[in-house]
Structure formats: structure tokens, C-alpha cells
C-alpha atoms as a PDB file:
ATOM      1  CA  UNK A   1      57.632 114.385 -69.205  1.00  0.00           C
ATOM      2  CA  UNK A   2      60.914 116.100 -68.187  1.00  0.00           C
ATOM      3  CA  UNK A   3      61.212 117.338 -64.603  1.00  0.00           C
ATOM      4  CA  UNK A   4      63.796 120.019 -63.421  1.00  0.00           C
ATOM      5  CA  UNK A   5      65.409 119.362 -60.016  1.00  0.00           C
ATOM      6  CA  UNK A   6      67.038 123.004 -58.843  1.00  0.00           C
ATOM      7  CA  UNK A   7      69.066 123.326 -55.547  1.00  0.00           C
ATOM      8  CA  UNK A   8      71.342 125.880 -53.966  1.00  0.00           C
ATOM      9  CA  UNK A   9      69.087 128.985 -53.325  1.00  0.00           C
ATOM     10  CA  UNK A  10      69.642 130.629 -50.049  1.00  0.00           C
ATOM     11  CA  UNK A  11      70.015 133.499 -47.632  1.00  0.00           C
ATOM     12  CA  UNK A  12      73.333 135.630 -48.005  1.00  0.00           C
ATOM     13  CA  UNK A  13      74.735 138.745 -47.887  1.00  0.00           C
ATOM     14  CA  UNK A  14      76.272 141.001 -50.378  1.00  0.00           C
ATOM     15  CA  UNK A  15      79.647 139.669 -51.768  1.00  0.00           C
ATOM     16  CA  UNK A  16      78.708 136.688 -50.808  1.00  0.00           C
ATOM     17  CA  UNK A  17      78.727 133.219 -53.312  1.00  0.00           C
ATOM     18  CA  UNK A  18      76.212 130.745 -54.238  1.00  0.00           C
ATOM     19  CA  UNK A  19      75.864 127.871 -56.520  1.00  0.00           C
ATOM     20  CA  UNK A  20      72.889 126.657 -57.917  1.00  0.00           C
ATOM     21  CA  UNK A  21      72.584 123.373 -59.546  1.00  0.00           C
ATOM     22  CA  UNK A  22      69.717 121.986 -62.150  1.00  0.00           C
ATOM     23  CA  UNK A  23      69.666 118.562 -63.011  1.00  0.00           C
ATOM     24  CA  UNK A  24      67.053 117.203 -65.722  1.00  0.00           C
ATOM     25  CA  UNK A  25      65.418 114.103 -64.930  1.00  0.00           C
ATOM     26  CA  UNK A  26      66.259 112.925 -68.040  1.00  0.00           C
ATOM     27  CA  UNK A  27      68.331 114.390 -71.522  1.00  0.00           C
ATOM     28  CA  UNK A  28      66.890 114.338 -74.617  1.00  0.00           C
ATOM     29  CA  UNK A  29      66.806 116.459 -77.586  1.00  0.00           C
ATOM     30  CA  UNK A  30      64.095 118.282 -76.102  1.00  0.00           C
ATOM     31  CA  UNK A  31      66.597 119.382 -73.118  1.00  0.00           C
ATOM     32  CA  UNK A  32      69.464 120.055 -75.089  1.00  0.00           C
ATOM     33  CA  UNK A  33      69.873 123.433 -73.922  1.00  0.00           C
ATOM     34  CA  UNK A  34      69.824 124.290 -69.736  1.00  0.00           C
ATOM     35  CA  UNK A  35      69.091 128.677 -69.313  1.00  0.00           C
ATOM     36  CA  UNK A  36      68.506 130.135 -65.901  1.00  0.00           C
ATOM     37  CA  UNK A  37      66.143 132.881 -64.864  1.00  0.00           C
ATOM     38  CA  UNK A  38      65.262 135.024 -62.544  1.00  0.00           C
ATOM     39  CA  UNK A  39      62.406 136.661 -61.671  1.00  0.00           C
ATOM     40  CA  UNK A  40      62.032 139.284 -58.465  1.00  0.00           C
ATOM     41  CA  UNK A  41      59.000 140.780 -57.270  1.00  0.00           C
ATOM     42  CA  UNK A  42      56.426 142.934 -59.478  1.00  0.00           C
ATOM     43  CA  UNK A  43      59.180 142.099 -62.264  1.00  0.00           C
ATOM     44  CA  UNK A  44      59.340 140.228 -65.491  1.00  0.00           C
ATOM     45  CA  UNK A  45      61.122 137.337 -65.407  1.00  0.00           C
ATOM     46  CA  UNK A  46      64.638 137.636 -67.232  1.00  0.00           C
ATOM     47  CA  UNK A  47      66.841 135.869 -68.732  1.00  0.00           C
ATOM     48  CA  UNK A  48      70.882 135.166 -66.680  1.00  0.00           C
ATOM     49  CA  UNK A  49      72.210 132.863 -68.366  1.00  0.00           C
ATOM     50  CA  UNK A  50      72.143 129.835 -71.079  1.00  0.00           C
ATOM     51  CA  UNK A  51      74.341 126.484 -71.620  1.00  0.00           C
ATOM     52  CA  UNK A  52      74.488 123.543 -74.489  1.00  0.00           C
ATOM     53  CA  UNK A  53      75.096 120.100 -73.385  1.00  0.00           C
ATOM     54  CA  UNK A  54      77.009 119.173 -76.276  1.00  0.00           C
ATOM     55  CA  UNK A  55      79.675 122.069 -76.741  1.00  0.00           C
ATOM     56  CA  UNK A  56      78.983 123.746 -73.989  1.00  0.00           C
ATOM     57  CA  UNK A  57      78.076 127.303 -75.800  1.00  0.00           C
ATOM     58  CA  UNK A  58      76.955 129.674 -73.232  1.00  0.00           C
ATOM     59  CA  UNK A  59      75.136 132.788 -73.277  1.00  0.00           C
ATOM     60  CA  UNK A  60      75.714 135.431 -70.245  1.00  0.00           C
ATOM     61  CA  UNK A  61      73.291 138.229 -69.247  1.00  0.00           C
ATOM     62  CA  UNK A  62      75.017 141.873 -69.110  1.00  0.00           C
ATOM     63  CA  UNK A  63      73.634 142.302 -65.842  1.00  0.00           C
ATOM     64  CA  UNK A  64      75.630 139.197 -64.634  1.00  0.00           C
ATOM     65  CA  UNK A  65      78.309 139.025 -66.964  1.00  0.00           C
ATOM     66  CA  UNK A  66      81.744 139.019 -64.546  1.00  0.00           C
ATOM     67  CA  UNK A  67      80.028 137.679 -61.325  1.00  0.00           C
ATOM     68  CA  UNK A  68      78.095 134.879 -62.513  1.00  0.00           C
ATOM     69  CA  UNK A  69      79.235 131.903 -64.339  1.00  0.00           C
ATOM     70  CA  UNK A  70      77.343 128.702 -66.213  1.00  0.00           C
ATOM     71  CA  UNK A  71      78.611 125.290 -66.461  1.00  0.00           C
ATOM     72  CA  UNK A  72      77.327 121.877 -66.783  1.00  0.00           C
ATOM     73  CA  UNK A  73      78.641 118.648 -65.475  1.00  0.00           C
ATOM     74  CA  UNK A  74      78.010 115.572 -68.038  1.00  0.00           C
ATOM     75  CA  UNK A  75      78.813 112.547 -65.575  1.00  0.00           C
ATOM     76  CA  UNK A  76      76.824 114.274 -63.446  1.00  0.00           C
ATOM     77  CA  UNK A  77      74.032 115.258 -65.473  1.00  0.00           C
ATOM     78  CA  UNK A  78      73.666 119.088 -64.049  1.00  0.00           C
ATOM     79  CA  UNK A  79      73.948 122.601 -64.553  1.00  0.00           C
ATOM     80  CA  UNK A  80      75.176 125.087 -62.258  1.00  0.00           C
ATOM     81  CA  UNK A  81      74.967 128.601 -62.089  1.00  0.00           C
ATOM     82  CA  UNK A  82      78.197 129.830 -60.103  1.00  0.00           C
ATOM     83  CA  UNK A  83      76.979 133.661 -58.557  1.00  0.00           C
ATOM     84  CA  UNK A  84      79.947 135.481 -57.593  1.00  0.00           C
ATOM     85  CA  UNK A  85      80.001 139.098 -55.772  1.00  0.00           C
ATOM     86  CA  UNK A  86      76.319 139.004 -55.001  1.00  0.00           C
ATOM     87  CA  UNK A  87      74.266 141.874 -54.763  1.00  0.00           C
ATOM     88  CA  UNK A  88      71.173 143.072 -53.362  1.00  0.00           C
ATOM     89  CA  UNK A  89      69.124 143.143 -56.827  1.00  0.00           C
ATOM     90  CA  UNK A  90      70.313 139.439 -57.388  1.00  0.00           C
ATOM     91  CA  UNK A  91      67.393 138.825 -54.959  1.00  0.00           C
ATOM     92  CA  UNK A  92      65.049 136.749 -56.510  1.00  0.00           C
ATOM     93  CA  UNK A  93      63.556 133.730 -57.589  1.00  0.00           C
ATOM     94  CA  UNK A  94      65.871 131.588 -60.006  1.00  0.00           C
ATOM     95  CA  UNK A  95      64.032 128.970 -62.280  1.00  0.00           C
ATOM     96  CA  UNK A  96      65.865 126.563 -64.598  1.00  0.00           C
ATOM     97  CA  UNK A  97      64.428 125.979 -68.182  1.00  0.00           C
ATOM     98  CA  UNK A  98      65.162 123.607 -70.881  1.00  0.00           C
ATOM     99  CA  UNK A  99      64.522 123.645 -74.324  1.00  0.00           C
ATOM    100  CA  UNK A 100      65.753 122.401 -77.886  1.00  0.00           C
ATOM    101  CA  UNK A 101      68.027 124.306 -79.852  1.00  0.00           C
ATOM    102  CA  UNK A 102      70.460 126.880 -79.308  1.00  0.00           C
ATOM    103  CA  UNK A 103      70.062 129.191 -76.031  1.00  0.00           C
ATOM    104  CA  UNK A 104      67.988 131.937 -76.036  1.00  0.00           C
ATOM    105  CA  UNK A 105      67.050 134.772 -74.242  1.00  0.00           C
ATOM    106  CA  UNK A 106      63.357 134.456 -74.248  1.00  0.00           C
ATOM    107  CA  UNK A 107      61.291 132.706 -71.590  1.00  0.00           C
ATOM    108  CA  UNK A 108      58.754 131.667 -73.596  1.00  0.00           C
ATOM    109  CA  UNK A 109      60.865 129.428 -76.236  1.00  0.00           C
ATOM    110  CA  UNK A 110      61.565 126.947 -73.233  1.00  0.00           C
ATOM    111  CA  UNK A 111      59.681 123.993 -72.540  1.00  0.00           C
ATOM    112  CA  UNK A 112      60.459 122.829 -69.635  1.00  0.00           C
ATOM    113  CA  UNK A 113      60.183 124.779 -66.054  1.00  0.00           C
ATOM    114  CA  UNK A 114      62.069 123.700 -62.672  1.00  0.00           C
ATOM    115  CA  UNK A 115      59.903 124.740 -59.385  1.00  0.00           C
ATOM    116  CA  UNK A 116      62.351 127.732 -59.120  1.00  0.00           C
ATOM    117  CA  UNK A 117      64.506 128.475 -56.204  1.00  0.00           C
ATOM    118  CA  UNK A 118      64.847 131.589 -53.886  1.00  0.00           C
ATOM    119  CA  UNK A 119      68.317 133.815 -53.251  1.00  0.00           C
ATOM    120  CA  UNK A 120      68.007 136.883 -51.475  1.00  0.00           C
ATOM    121  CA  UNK A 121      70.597 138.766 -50.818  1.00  0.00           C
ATOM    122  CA  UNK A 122      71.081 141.164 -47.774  1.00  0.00           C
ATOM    123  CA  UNK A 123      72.629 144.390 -48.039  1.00  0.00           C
END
């Protein structure tokens, strides 16, 4: 069983920065791609962004696209999510997923779920 280890959440105002960081316990095929999500309340959860391990193809939400930023760190076996120019409806719980494959979009082609971690942003 693969567990997801997410850090970083936190209380911050607009404009602000934050940098979340997932970290599989272990990588396998299975893991091969890292997506975050968010989900806020009495909304779906959506999709923010998507890496590969090996390549390091990413996939950027509109909604994010300019402020937010996905990397990953091999030696270090993690994923961060850098969020840039926060704003209020950034508030929300962020989860990191893991699946085979390419990235995608879709919650519900990833296998793996992190505890998710809570950003809220003040306005």
C-alpha cells in the first residue's frame, strides 16, 4: 500500500505564498504520476495541477495557471505545489493523488489519496 505524506497548508493572506510538498512512501509504477487537488466547501473537488516523475510533464489548471507552479524533487522523492499571489477562493482543502499513466484531470482515475491539507486564505 502507498501512503501520501502532504505538508505546507496554512493560514495566509491574499498575495501571500505557500508551498506544499507530497512525498509518496514509496515509487512505483503505480505512482508514476503526482496531481494535486483541491476541494472547498459544498464544492466538487477539482483538479490544480499534475506532474510525471520521469520527464517531468505537467499539467496546470486555468484557474491557477500563472500563480501556481508544480515540481518534483527526485533525490528527494517529493512534489511540491509552489502557490504564488494567493487568493481568497484558493481556500481550501488540497489533497495529493497518485496514479499510473499520464496526468489527468479527473479525480477518480487516481489511486492513491494523501490525508489532504488545509490553506485558507484571508482577504
Amino acid at each position: 500500500q502507498v501512503q501520501l505524506v502532504e505538508s505546507g497548508g496554512g493560514l495566509v493572506q491574499a498575495g501571500d505564498s505557500l508551498r506544499l510538498s507530497c512525498a509518496p512512501s514509496r515509487r512505483t509504477f503505480s505512482t508514476s504520476t503526482v496531481g494535486w487537488f483541491r476541494q472547498a466547501p459544498g464544492q466538487e473537488r477539482e483538479f490544480v495541477a499534475g506532474i510525471k516523475w520521469s520527464g517531468g510533464g505537467t499539467n496546470i489548471a486555468d484557474s491557477v495557471k500563472g500563480r501556481f507552479t508544480i515540481s518534483r524533487d527526485n533525490a528527494k522523492n517529493t512534489v511540491y505545489l509552489q502557490m504564488n499571489s494567493l487568493k481568497h477562493e484558493d481556500t481550501a482543502v488540497y489533497y495529493c493523488a497518485a496514479r499510473p499513466g499520464i496526468v489527468s484531470t479527473r479525480q477518480y482515475d487516481y489511486e492513491y489519496w494523501g490525508q489532504g491539507t488545509q490553506v485558507t486564505v484571508s482577504s
